[in-house]
PDB file of N, CA and C in Angstrom:
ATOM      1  N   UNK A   1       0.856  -1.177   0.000  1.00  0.00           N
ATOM      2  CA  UNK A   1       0.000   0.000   0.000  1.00  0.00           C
ATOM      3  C   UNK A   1       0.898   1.235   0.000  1.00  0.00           C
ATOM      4  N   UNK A   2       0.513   2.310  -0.727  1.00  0.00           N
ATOM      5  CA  UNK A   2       1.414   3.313  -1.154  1.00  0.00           C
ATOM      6  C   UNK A   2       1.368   4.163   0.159  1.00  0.00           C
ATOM      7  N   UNK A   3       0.685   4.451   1.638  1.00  0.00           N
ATOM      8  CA  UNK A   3       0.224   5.261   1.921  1.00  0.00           C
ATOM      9  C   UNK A   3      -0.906   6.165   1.961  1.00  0.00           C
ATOM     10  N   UNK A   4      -1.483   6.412   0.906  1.00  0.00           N
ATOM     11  CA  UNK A   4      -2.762   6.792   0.244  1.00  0.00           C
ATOM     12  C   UNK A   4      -3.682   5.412   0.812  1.00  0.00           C
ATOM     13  N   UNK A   5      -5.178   5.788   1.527  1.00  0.00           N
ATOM     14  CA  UNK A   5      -6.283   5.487   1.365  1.00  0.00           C
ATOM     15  C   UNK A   5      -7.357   5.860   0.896  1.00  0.00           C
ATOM     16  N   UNK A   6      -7.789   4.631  -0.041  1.00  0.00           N
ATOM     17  CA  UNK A   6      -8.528   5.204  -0.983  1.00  0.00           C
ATOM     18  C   UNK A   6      -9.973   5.000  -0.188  1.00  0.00           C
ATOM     19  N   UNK A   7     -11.293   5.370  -1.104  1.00  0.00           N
ATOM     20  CA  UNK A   7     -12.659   5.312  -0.577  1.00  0.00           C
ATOM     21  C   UNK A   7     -12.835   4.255   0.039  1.00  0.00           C
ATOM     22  N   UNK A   8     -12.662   2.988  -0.662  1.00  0.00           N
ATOM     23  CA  UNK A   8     -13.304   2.121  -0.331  1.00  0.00           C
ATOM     24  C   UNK A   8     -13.029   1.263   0.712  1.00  0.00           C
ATOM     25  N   UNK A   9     -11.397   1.829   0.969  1.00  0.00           N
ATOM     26  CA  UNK A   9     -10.532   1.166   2.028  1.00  0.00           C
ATOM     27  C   UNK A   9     -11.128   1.768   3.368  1.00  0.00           C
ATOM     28  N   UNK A  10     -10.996   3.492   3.168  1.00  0.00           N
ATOM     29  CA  UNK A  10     -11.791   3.975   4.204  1.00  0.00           C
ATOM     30  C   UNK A  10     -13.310   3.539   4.828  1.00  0.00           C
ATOM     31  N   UNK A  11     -14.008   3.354   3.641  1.00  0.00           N
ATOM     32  CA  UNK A  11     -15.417   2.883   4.122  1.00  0.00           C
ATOM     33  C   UNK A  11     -15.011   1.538   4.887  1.00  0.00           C
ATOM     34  N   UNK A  12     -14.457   0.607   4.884  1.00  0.00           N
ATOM     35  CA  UNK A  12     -13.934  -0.715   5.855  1.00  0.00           C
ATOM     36  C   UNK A  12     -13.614  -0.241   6.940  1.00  0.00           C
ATOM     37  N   UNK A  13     -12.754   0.818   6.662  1.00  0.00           N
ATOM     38  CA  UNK A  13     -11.681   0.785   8.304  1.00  0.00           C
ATOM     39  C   UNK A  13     -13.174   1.898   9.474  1.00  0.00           C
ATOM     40  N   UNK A  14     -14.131   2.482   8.886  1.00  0.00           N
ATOM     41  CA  UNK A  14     -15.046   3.248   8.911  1.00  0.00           C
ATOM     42  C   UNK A  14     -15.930   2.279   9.681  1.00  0.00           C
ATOM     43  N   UNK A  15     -15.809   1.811   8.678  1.00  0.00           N
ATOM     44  CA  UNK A  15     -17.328   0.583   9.460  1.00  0.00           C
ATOM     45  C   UNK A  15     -16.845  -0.602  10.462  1.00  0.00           C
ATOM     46  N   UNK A  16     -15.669  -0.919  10.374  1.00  0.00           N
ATOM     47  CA  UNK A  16     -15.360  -2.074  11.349  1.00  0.00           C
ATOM     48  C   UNK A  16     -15.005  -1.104  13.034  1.00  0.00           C
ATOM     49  N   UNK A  17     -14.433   0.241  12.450  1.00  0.00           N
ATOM     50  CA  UNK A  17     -14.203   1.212  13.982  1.00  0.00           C
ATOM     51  C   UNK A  17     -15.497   1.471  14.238  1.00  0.00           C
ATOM     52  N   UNK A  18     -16.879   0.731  13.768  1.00  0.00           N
ATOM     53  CA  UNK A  18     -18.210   1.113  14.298  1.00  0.00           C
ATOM     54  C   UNK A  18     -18.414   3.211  14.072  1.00  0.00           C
ATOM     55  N   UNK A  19     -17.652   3.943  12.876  1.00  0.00           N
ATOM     56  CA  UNK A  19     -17.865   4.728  12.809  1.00  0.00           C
ATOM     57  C   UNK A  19     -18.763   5.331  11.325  1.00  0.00           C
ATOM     58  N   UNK A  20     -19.051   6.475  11.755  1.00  0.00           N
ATOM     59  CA  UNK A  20     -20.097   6.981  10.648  1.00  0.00           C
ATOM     60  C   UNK A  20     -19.896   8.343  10.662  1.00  0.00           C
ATOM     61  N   UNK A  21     -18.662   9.323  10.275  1.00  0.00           N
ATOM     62  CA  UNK A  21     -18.480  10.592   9.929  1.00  0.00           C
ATOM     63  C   UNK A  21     -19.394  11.378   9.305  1.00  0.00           C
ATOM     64  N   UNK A  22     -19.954  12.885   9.177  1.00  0.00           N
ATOM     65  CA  UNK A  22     -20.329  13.426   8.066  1.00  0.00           C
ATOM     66  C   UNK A  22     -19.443  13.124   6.634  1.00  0.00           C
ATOM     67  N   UNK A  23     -20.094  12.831   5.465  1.00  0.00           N
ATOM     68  CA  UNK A  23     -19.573  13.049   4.261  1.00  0.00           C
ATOM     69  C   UNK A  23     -18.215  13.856   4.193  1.00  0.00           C
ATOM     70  N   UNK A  24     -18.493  15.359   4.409  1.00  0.00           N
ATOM     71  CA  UNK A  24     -17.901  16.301   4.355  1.00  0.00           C
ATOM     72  C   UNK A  24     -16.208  15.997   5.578  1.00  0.00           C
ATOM     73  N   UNK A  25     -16.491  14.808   6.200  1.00  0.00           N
ATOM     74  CA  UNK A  25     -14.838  14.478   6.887  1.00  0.00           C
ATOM     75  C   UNK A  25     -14.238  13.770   6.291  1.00  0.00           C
ATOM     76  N   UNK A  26     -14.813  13.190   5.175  1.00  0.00           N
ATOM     77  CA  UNK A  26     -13.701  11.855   4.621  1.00  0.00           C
ATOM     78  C   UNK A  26     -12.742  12.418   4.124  1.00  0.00           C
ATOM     79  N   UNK A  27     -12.550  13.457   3.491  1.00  0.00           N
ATOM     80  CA  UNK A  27     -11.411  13.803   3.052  1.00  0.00           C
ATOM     81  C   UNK A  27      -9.906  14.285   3.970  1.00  0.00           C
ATOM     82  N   UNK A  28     -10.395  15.188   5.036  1.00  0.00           N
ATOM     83  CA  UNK A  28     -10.120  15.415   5.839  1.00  0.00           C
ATOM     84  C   UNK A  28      -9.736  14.009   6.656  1.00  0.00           C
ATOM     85  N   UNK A  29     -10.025  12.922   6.750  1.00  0.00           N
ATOM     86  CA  UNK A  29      -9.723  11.815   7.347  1.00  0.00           C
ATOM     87  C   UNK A  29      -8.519  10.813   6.476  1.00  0.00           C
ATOM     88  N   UNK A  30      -9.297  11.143   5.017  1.00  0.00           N
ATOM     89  CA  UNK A  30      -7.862  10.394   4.241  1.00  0.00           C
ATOM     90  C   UNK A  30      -6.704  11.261   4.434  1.00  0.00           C
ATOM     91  N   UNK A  31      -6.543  12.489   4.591  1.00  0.00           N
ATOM     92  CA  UNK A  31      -5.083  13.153   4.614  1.00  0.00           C
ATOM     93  C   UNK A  31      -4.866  13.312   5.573  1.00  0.00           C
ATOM     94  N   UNK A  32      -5.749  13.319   7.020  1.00  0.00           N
ATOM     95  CA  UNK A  32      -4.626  12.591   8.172  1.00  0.00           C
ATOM     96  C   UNK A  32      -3.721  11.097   8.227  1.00  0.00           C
ATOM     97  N   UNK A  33      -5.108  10.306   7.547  1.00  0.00           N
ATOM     98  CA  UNK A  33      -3.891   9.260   7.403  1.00  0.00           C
ATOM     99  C   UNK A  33      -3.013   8.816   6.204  1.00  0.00           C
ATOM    100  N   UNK A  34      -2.664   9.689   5.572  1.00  0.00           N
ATOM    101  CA  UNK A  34      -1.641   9.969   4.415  1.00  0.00           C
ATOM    102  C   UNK A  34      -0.829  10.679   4.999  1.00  0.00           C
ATOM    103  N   UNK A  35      -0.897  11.283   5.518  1.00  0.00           N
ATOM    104  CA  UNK A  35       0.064  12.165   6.698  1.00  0.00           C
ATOM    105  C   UNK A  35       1.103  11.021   7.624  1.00  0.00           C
ATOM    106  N   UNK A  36       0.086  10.419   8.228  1.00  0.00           N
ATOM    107  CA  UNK A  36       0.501   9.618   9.248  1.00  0.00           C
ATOM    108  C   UNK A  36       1.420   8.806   8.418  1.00  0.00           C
ATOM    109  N   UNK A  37       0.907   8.045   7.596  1.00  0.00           N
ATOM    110  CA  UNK A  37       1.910   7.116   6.387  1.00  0.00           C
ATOM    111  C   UNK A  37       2.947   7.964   6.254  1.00  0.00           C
ATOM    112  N   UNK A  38       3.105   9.207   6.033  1.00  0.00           N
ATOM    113  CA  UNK A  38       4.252   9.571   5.165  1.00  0.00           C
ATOM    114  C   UNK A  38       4.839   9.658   6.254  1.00  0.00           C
ATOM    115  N   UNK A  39       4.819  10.025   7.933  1.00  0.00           N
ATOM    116  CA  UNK A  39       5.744  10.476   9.046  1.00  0.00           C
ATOM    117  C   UNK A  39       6.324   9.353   9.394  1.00  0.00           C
ATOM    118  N   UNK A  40       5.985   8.302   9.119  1.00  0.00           N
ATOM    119  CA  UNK A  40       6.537   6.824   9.756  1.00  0.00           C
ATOM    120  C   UNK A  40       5.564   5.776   9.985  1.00  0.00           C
ATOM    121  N   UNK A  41       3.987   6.382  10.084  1.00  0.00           N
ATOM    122  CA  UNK A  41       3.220   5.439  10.570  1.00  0.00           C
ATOM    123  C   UNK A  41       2.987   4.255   8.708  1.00  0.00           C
ATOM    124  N   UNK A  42       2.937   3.233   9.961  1.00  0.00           N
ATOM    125  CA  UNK A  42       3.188   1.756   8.679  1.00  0.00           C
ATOM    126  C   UNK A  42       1.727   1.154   8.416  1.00  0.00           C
ATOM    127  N   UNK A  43       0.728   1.663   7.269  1.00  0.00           N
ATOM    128  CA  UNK A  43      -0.421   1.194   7.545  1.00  0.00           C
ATOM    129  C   UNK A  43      -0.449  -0.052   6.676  1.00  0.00           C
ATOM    130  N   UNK A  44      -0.705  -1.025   7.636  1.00  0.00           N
ATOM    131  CA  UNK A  44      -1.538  -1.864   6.638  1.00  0.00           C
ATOM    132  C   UNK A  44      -2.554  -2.309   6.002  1.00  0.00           C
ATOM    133  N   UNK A  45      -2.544  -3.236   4.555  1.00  0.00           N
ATOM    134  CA  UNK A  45      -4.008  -3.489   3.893  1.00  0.00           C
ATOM    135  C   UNK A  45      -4.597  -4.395   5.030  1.00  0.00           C
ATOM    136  N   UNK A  46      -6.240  -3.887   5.053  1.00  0.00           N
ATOM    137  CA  UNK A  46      -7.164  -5.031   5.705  1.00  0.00           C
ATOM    138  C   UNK A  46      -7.261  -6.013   4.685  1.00  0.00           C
ATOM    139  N   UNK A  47      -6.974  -7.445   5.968  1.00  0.00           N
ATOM    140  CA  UNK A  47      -7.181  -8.335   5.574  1.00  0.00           C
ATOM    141  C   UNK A  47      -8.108  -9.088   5.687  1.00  0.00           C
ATOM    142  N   UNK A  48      -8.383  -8.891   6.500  1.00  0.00           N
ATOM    143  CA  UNK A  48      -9.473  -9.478   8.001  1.00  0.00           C
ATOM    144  C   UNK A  48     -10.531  -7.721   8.104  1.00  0.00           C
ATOM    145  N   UNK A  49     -11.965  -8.376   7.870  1.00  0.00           N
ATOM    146  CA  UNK A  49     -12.715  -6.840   8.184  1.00  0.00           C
ATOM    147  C   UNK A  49     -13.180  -6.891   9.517  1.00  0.00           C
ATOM    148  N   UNK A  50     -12.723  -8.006  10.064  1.00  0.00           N
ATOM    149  CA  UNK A  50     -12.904  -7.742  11.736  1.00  0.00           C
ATOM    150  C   UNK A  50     -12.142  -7.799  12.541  1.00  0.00           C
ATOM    151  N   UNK A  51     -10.883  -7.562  11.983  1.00  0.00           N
ATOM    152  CA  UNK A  51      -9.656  -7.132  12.857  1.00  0.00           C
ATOM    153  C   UNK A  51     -10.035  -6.314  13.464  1.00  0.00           C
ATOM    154  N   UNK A  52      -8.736  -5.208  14.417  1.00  0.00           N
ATOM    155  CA  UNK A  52      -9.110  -4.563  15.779  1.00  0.00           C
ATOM    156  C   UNK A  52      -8.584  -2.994  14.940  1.00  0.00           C
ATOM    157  N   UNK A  53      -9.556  -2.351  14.646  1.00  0.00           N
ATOM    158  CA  UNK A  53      -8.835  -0.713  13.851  1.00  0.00           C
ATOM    159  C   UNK A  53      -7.941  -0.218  14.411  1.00  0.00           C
ATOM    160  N   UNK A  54      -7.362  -0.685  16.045  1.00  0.00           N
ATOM    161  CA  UNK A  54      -6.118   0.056  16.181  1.00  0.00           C
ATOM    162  C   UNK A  54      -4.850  -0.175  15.765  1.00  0.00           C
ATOM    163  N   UNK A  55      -4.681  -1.921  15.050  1.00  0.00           N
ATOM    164  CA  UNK A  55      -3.865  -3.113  14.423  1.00  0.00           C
ATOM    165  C   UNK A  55      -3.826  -2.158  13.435  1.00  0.00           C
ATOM    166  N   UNK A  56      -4.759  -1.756  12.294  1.00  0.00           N
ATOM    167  CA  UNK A  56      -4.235  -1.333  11.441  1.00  0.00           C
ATOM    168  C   UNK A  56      -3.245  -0.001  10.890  1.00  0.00           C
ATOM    169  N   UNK A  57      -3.052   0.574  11.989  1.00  0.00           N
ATOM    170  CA  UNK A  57      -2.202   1.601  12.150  1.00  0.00           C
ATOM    171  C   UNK A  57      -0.470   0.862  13.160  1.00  0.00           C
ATOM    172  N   UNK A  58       0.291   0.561  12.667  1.00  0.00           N
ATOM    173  CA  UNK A  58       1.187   0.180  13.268  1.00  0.00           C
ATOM    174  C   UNK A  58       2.113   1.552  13.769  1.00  0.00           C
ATOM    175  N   UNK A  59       2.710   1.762  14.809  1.00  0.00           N
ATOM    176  CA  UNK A  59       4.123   2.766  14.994  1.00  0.00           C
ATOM    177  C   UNK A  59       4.798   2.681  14.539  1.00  0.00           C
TER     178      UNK A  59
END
């Protein structure tokens, strides 16, 4: 994964964190975590859609 999350990845990691943003945050939510990717944080692809959403953000 390049860093970049795309829609559809977000709608997973969205729905398994039991969350439901306004529309108007997703964007704002993909470039925090494009951010985070680029500073060091190591995200990985879901593999599992009921993994634990904090797994998918590694340090």
């Amino acid at each position: 994964m390049s860093g970049d999350i795309d829609g559809a990845t977000l709608d997973v990691l969205l729905r398994v964190a039991g969350l439901a943003p306004p529309e108007e945050c997703r964007a704002g939510i993909m470039a925090n975590l494009a951010l985070l990717a680029r500073h060091g944080a190591h995200l990985r692809e879901i593999d599992d859609p009921m993994a634990d959403p904090a797994e998918l953000i590694a340090p």
